[in-house]
PDB file of N, CA and C in Angstrom:
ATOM      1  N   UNK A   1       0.816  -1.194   0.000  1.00  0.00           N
ATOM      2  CA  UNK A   1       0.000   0.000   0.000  1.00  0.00           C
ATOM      3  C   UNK A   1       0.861   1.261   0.000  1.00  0.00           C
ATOM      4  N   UNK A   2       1.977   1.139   0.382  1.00  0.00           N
ATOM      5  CA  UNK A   2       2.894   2.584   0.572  1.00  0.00           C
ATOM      6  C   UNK A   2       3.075   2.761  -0.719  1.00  0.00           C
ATOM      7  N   UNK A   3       4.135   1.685  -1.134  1.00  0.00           N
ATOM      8  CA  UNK A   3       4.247   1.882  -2.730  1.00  0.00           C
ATOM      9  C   UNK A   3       3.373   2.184  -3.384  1.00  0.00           C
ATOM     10  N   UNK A   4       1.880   1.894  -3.302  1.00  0.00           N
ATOM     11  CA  UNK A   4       0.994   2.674  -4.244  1.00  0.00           C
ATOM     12  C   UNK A   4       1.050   4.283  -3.749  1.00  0.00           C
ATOM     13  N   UNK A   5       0.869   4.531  -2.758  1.00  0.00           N
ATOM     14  CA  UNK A   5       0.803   5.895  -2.524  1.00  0.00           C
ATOM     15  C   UNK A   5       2.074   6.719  -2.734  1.00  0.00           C
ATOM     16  N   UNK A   6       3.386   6.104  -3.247  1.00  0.00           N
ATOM     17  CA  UNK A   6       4.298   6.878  -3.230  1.00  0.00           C
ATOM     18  C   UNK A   6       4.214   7.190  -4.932  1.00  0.00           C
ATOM     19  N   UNK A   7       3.991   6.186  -5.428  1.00  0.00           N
ATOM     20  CA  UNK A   7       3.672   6.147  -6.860  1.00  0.00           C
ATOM     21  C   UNK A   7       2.494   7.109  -7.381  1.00  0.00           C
ATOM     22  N   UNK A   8       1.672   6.759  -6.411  1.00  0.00           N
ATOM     23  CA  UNK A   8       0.499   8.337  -6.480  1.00  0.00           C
ATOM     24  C   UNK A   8       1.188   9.312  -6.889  1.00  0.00           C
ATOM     25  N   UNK A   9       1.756   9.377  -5.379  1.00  0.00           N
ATOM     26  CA  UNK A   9       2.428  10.717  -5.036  1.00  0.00           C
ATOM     27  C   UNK A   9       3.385  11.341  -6.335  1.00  0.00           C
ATOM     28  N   UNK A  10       4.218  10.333  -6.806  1.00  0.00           N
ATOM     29  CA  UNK A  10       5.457  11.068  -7.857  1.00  0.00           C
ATOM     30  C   UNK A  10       4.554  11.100  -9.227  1.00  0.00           C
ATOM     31  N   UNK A  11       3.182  10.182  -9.451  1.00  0.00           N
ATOM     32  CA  UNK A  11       2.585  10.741 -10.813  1.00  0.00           C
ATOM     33  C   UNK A  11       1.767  12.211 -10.651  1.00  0.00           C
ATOM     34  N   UNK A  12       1.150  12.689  -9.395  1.00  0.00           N
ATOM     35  CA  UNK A  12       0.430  13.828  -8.732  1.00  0.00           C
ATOM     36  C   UNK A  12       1.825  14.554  -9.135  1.00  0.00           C
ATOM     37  N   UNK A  13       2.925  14.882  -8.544  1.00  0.00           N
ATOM     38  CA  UNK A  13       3.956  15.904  -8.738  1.00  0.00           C
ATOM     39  C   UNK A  13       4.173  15.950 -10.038  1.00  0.00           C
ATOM     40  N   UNK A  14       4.209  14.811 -10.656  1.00  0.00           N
ATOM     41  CA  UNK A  14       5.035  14.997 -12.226  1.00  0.00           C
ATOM     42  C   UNK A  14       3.610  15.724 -13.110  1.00  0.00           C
ATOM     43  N   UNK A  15       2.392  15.252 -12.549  1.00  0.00           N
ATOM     44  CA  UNK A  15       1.223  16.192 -13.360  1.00  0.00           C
ATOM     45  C   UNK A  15       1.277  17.602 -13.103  1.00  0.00           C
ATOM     46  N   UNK A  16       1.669  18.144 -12.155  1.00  0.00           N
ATOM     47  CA  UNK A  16       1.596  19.614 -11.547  1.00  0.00           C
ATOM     48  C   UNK A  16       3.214  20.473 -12.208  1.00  0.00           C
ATOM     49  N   UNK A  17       3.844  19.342 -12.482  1.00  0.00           N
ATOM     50  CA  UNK A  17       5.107  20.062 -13.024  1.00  0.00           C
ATOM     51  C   UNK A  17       4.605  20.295 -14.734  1.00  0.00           C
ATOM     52  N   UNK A  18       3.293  19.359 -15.199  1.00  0.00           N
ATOM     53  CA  UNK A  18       3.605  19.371 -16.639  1.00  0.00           C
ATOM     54  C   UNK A  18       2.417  20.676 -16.680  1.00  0.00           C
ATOM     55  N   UNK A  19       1.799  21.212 -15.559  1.00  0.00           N
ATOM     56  CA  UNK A  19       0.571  21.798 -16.066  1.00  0.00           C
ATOM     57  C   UNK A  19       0.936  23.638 -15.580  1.00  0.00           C
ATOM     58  N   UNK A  20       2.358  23.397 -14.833  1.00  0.00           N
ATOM     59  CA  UNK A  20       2.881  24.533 -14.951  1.00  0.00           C
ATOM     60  C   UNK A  20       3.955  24.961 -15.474  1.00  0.00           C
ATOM     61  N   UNK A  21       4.833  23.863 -16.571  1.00  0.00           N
ATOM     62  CA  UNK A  21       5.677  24.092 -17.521  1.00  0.00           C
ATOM     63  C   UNK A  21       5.696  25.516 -17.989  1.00  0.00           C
ATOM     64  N   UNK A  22       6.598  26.209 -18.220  1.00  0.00           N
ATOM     65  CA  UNK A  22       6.318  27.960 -19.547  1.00  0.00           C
ATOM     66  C   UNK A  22       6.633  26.714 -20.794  1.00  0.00           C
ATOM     67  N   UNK A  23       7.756  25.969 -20.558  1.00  0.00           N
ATOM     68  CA  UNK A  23       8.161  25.853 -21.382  1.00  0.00           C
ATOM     69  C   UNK A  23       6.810  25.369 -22.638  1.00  0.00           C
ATOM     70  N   UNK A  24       6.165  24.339 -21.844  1.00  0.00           N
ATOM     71  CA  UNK A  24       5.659  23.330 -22.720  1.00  0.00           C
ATOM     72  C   UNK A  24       4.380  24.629 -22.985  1.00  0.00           C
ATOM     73  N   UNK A  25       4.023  25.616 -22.187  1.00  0.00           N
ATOM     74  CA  UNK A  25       3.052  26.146 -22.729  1.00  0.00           C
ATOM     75  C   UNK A  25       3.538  27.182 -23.783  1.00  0.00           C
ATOM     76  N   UNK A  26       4.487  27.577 -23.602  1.00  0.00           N
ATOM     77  CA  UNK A  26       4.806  28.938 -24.687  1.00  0.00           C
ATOM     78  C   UNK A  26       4.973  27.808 -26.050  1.00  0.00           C
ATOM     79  N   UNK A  27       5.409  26.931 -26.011  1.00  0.00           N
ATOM     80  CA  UNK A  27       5.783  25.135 -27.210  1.00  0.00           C
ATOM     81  C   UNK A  27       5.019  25.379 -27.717  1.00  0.00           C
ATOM     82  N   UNK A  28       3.479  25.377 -27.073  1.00  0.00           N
ATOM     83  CA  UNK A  28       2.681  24.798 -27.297  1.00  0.00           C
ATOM     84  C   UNK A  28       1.597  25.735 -28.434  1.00  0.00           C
ATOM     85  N   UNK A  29       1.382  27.111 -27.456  1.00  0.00           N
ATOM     86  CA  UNK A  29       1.228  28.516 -27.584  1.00  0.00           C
ATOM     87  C   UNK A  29       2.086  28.829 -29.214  1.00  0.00           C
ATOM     88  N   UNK A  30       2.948  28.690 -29.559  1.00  0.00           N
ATOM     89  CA  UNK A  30       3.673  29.417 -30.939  1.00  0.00           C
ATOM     90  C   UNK A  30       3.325  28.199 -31.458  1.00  0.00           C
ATOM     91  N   UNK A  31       3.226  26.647 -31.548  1.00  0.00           N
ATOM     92  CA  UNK A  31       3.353  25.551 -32.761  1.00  0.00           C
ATOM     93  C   UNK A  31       1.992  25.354 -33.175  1.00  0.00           C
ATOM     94  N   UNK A  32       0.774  25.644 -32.269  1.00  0.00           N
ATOM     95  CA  UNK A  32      -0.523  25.156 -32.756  1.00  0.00           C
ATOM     96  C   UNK A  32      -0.463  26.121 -33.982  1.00  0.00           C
ATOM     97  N   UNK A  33      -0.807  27.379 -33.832  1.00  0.00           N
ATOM     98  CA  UNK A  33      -1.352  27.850 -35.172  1.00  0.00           C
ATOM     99  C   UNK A  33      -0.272  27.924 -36.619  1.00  0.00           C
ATOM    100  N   UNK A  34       0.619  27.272 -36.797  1.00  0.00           N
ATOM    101  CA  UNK A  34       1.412  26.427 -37.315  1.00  0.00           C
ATOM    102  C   UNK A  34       0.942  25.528 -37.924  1.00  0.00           C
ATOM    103  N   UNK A  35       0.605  24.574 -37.415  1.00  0.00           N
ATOM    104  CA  UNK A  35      -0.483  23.081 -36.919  1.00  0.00           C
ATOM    105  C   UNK A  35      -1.953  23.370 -37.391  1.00  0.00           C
ATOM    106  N   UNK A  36      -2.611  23.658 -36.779  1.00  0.00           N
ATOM    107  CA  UNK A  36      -3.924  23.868 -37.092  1.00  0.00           C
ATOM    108  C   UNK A  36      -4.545  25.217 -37.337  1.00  0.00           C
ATOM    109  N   UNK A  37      -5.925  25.562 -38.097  1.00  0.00           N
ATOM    110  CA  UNK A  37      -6.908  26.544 -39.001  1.00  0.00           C
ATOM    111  C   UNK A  37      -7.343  26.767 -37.809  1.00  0.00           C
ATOM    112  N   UNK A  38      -6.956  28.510 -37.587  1.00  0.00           N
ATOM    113  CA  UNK A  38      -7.579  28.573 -36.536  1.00  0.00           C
ATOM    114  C   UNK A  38      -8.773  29.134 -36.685  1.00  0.00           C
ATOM    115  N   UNK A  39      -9.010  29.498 -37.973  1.00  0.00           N
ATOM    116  CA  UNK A  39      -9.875  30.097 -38.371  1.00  0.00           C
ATOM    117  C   UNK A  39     -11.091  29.169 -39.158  1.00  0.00           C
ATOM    118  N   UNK A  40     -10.749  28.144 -39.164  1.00  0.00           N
ATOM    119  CA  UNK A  40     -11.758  26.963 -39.224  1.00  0.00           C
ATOM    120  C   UNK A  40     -12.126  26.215 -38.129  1.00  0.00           C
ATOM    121  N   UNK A  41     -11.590  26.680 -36.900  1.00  0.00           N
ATOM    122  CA  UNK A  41     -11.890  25.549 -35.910  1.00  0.00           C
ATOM    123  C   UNK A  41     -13.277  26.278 -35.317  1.00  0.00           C
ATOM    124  N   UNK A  42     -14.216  25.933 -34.050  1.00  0.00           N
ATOM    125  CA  UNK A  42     -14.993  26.092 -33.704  1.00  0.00           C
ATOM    126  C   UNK A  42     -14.535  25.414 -32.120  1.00  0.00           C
ATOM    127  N   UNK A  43     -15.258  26.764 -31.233  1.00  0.00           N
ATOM    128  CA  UNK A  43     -14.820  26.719 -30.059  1.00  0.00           C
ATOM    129  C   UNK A  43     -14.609  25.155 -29.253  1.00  0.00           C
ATOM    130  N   UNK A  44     -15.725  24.175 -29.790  1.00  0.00           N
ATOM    131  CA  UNK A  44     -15.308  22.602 -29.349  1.00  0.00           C
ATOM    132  C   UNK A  44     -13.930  22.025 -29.569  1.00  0.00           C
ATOM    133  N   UNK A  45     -13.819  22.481 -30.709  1.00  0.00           N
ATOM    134  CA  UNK A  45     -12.325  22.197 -31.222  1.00  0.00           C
ATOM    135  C   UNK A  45     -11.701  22.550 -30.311  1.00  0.00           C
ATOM    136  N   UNK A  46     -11.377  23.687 -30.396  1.00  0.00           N
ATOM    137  CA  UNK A  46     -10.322  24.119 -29.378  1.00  0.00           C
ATOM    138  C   UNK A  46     -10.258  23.558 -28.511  1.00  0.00           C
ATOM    139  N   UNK A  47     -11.566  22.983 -27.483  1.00  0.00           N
ATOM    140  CA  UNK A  47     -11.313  22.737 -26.152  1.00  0.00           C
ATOM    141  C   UNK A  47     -10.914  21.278 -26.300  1.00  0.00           C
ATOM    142  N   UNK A  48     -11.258  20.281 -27.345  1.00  0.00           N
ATOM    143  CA  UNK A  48     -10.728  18.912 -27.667  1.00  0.00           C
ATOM    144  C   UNK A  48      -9.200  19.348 -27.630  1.00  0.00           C
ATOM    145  N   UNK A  49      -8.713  19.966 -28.378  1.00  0.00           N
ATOM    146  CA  UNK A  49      -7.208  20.279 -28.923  1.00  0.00           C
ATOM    147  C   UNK A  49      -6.408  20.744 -27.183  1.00  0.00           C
ATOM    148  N   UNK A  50      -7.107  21.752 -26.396  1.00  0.00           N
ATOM    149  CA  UNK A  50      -6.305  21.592 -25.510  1.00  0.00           C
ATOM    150  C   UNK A  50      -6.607  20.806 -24.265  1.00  0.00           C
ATOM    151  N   UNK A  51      -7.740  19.628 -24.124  1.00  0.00           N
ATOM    152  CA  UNK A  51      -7.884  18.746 -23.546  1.00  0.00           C
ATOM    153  C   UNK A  51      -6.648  17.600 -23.720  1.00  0.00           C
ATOM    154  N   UNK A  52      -6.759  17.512 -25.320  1.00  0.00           N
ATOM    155  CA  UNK A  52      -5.547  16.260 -25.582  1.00  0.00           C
ATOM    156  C   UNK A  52      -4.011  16.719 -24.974  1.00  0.00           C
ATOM    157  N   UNK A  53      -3.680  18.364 -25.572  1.00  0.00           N
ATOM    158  CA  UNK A  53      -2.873  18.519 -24.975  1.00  0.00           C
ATOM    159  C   UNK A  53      -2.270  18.582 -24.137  1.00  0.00           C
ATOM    160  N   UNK A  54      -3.155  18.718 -22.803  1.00  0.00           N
ATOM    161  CA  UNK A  54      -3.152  18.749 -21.793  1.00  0.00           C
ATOM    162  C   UNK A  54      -2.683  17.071 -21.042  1.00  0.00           C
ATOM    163  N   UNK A  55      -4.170  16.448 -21.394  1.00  0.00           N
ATOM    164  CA  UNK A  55      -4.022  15.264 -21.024  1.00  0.00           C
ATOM    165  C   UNK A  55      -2.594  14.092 -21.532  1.00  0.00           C
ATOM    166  N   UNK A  56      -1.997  14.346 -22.650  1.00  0.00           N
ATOM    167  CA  UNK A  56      -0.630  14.017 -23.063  1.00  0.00           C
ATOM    168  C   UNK A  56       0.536  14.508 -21.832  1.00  0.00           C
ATOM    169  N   UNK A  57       0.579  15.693 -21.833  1.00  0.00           N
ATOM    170  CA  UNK A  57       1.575  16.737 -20.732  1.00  0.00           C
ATOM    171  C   UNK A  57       0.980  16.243 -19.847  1.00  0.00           C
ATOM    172  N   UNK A  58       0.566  15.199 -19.118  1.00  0.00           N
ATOM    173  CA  UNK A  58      -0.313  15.075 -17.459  1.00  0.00           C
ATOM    174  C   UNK A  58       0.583  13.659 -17.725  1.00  0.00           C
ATOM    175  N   UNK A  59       0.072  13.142 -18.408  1.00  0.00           N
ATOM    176  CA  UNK A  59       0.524  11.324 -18.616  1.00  0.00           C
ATOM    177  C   UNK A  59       1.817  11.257 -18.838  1.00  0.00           C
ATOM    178  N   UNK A  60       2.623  12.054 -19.815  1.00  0.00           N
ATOM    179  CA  UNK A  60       4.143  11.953 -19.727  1.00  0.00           C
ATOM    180  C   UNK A  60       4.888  12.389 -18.660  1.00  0.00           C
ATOM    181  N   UNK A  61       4.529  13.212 -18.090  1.00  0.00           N
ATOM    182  CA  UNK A  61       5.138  13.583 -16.480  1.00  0.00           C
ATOM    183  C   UNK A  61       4.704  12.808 -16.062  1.00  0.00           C
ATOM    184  N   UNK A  62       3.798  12.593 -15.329  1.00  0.00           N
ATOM    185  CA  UNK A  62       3.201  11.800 -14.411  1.00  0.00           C
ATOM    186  C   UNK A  62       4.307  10.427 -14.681  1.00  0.00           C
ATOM    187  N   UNK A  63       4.206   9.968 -15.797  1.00  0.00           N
ATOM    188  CA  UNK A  63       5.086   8.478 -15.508  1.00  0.00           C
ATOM    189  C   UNK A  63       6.093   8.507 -15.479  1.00  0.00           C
ATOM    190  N   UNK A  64       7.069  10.336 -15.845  1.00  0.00           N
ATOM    191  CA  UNK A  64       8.339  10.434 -15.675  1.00  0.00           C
ATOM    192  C   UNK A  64       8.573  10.131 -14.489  1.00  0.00           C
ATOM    193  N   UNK A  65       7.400  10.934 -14.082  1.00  0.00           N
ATOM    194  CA  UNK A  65       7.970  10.984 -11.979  1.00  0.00           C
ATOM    195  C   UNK A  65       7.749   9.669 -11.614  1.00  0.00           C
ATOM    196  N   UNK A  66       7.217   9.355 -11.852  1.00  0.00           N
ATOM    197  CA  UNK A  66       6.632   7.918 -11.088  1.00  0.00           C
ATOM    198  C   UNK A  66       8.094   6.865 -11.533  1.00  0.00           C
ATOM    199  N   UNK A  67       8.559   7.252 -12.755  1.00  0.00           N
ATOM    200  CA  UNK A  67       9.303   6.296 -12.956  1.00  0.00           C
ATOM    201  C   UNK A  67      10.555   6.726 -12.139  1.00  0.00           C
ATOM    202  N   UNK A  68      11.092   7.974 -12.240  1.00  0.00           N
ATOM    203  CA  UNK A  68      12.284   8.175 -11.606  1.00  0.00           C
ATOM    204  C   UNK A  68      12.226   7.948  -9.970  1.00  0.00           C
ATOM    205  N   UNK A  69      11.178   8.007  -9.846  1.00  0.00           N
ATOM    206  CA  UNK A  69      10.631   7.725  -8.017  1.00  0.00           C
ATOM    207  C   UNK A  69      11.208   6.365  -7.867  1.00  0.00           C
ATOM    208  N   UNK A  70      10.529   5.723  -8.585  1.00  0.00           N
ATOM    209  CA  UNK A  70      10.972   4.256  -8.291  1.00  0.00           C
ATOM    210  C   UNK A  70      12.718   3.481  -8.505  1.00  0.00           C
ATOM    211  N   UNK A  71      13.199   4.548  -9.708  1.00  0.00           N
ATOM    212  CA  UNK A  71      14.336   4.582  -9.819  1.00  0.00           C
ATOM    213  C   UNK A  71      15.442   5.196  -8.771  1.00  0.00           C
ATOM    214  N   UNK A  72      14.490   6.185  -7.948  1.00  0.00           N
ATOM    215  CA  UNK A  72      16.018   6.477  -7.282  1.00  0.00           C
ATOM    216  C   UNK A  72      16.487   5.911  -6.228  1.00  0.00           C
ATOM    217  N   UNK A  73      15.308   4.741  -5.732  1.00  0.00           N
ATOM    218  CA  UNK A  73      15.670   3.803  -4.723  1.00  0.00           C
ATOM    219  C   UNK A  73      16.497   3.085  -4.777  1.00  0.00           C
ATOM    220  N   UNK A  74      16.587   2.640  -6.402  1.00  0.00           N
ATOM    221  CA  UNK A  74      18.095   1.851  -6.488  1.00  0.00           C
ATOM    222  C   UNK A  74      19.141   2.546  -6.681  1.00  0.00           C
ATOM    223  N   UNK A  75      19.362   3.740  -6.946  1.00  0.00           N
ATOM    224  CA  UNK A  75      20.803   4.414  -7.063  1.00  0.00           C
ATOM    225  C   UNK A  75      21.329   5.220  -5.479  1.00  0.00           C
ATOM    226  N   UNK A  76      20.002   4.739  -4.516  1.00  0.00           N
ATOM    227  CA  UNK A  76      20.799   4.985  -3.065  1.00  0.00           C
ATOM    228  C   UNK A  76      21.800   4.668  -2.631  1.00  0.00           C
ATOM    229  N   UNK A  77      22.093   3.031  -3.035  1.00  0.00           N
ATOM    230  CA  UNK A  77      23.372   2.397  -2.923  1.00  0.00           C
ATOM    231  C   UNK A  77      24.859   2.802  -3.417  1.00  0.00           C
ATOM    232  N   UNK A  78      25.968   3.220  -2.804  1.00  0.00           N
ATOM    233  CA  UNK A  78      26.855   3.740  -3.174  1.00  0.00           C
ATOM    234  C   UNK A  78      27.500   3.138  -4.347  1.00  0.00           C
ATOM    235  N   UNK A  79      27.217   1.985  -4.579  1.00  0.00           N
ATOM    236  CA  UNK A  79      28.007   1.445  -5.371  1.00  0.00           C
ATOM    237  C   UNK A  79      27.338   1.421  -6.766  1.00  0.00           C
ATOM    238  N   UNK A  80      26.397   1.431  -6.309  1.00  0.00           N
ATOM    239  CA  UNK A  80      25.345   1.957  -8.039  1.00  0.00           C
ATOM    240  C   UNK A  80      25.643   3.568  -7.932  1.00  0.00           C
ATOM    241  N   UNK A  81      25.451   4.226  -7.349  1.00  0.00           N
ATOM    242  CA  UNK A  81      25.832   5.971  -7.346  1.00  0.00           C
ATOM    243  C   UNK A  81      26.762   6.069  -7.757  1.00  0.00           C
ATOM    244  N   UNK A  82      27.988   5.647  -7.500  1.00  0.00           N
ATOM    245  CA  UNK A  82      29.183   5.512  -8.369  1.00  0.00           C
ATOM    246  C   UNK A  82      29.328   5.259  -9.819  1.00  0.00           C
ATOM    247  N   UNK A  83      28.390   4.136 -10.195  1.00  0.00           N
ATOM    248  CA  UNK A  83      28.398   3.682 -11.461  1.00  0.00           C
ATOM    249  C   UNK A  83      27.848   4.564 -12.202  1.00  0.00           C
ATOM    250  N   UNK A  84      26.561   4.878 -11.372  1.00  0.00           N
ATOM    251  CA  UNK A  84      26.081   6.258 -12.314  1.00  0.00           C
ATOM    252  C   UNK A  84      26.493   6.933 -13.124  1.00  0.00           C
ATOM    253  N   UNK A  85      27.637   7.902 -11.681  1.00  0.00           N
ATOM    254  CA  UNK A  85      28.115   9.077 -12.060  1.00  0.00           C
ATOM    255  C   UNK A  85      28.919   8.537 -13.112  1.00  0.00           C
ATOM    256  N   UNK A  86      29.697   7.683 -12.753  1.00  0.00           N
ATOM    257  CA  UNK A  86      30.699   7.450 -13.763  1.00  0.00           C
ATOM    258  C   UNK A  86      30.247   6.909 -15.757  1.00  0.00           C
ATOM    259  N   UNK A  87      29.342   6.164 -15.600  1.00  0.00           N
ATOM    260  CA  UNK A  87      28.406   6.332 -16.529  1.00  0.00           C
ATOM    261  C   UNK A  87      28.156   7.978 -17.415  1.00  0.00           C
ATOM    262  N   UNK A  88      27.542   8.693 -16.585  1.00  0.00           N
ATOM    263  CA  UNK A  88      26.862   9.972 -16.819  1.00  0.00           C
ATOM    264  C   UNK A  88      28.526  10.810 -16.984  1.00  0.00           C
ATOM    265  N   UNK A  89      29.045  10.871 -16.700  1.00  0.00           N
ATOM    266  CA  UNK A  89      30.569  11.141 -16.771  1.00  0.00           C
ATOM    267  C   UNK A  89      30.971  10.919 -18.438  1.00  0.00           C
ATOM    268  N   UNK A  90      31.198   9.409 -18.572  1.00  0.00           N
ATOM    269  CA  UNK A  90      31.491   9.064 -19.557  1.00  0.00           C
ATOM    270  C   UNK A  90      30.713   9.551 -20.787  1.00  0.00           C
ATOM    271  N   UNK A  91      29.616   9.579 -20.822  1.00  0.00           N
ATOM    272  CA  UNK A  91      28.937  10.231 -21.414  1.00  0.00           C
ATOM    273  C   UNK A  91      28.754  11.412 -22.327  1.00  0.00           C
ATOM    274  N   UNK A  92      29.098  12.575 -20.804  1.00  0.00           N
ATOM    275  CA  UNK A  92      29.138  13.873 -20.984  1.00  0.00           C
ATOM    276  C   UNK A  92      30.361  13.911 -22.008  1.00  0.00           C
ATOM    277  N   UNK A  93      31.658  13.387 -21.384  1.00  0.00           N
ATOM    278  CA  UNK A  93      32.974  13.465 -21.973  1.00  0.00           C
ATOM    279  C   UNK A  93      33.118  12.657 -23.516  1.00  0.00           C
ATOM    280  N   UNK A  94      31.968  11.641 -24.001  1.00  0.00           N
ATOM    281  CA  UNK A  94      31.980  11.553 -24.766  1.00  0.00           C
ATOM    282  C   UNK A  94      31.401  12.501 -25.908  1.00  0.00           C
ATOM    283  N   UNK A  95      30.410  12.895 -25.342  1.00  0.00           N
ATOM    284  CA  UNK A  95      29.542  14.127 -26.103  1.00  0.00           C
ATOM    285  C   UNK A  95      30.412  15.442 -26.337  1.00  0.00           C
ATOM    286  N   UNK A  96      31.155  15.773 -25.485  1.00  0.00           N
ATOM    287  CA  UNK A  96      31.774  17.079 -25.251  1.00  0.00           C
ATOM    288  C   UNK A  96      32.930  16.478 -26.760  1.00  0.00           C
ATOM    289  N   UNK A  97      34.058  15.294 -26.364  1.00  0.00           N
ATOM    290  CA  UNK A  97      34.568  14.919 -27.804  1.00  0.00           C
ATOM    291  C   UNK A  97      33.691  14.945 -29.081  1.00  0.00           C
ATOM    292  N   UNK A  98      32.432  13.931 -29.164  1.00  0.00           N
ATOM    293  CA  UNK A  98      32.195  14.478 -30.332  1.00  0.00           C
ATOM    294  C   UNK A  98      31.866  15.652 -30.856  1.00  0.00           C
ATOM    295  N   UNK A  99      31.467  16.628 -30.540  1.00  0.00           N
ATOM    296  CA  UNK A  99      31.148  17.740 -30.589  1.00  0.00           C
ATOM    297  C   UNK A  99      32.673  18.620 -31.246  1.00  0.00           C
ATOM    298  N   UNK A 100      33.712  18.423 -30.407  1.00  0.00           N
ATOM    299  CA  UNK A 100      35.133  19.053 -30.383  1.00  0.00           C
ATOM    300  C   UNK A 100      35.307  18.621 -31.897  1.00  0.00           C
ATOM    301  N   UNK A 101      35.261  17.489 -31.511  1.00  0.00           N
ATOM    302  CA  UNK A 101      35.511  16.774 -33.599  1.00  0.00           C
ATOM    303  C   UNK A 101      34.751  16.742 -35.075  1.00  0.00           C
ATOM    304  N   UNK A 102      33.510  17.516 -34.458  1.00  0.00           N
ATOM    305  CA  UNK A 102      33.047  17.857 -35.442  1.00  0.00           C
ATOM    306  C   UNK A 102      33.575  19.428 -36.133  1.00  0.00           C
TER     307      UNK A 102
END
């Protein structure tokens, strides 16, 4: 039962992070009329269009958090924290080379 409620808990945060994004709203705000007639739509439309949108930005956070929630229980262990970094390390330093070599 905890685990469900912690899992609640990190999909509830990850929805509240996606529904106060700038980012994803200003995204969102400049690409629709791009995207879609705004001058053909009719006020239902709209509210379908930012229902979906909405409801997409709720569900992809939501399972980000939920997923990294569950993930960071295993990188408590020092010896996975280590691997991490060193991982995420390698990484960076690989990216930073290719980049240099291009």
């Amino acid at each position: 039962m905890v685990a469900r409620a912690r899992f609640v808990r990190s999909f509830v945060l990850g929805a509240s992070i996606a529904l106060g994004n700038p980012k994803a709203i200003l995204f969102h705000a400049s690409i629709m009329p791009l995207i879609l007639d705004l001058n053909a739509m009719t006020f239902a439309d709209g509210l379908v269009v930012v229902a979906v949108v909405v409801s997409a930005n709720i569900l992809t956070m939501g399972v980000y958090a939920a997923l990294s929630g569950r993930a960071s229980r295993r990188f408590r262990v020092p010896s996975r924290m280590r691997l991490m970094n060193r991982v995420a390390g390698g990484a960076m330093i690989g990216t930073g080379a290719f980049i240099a070599a291009r």
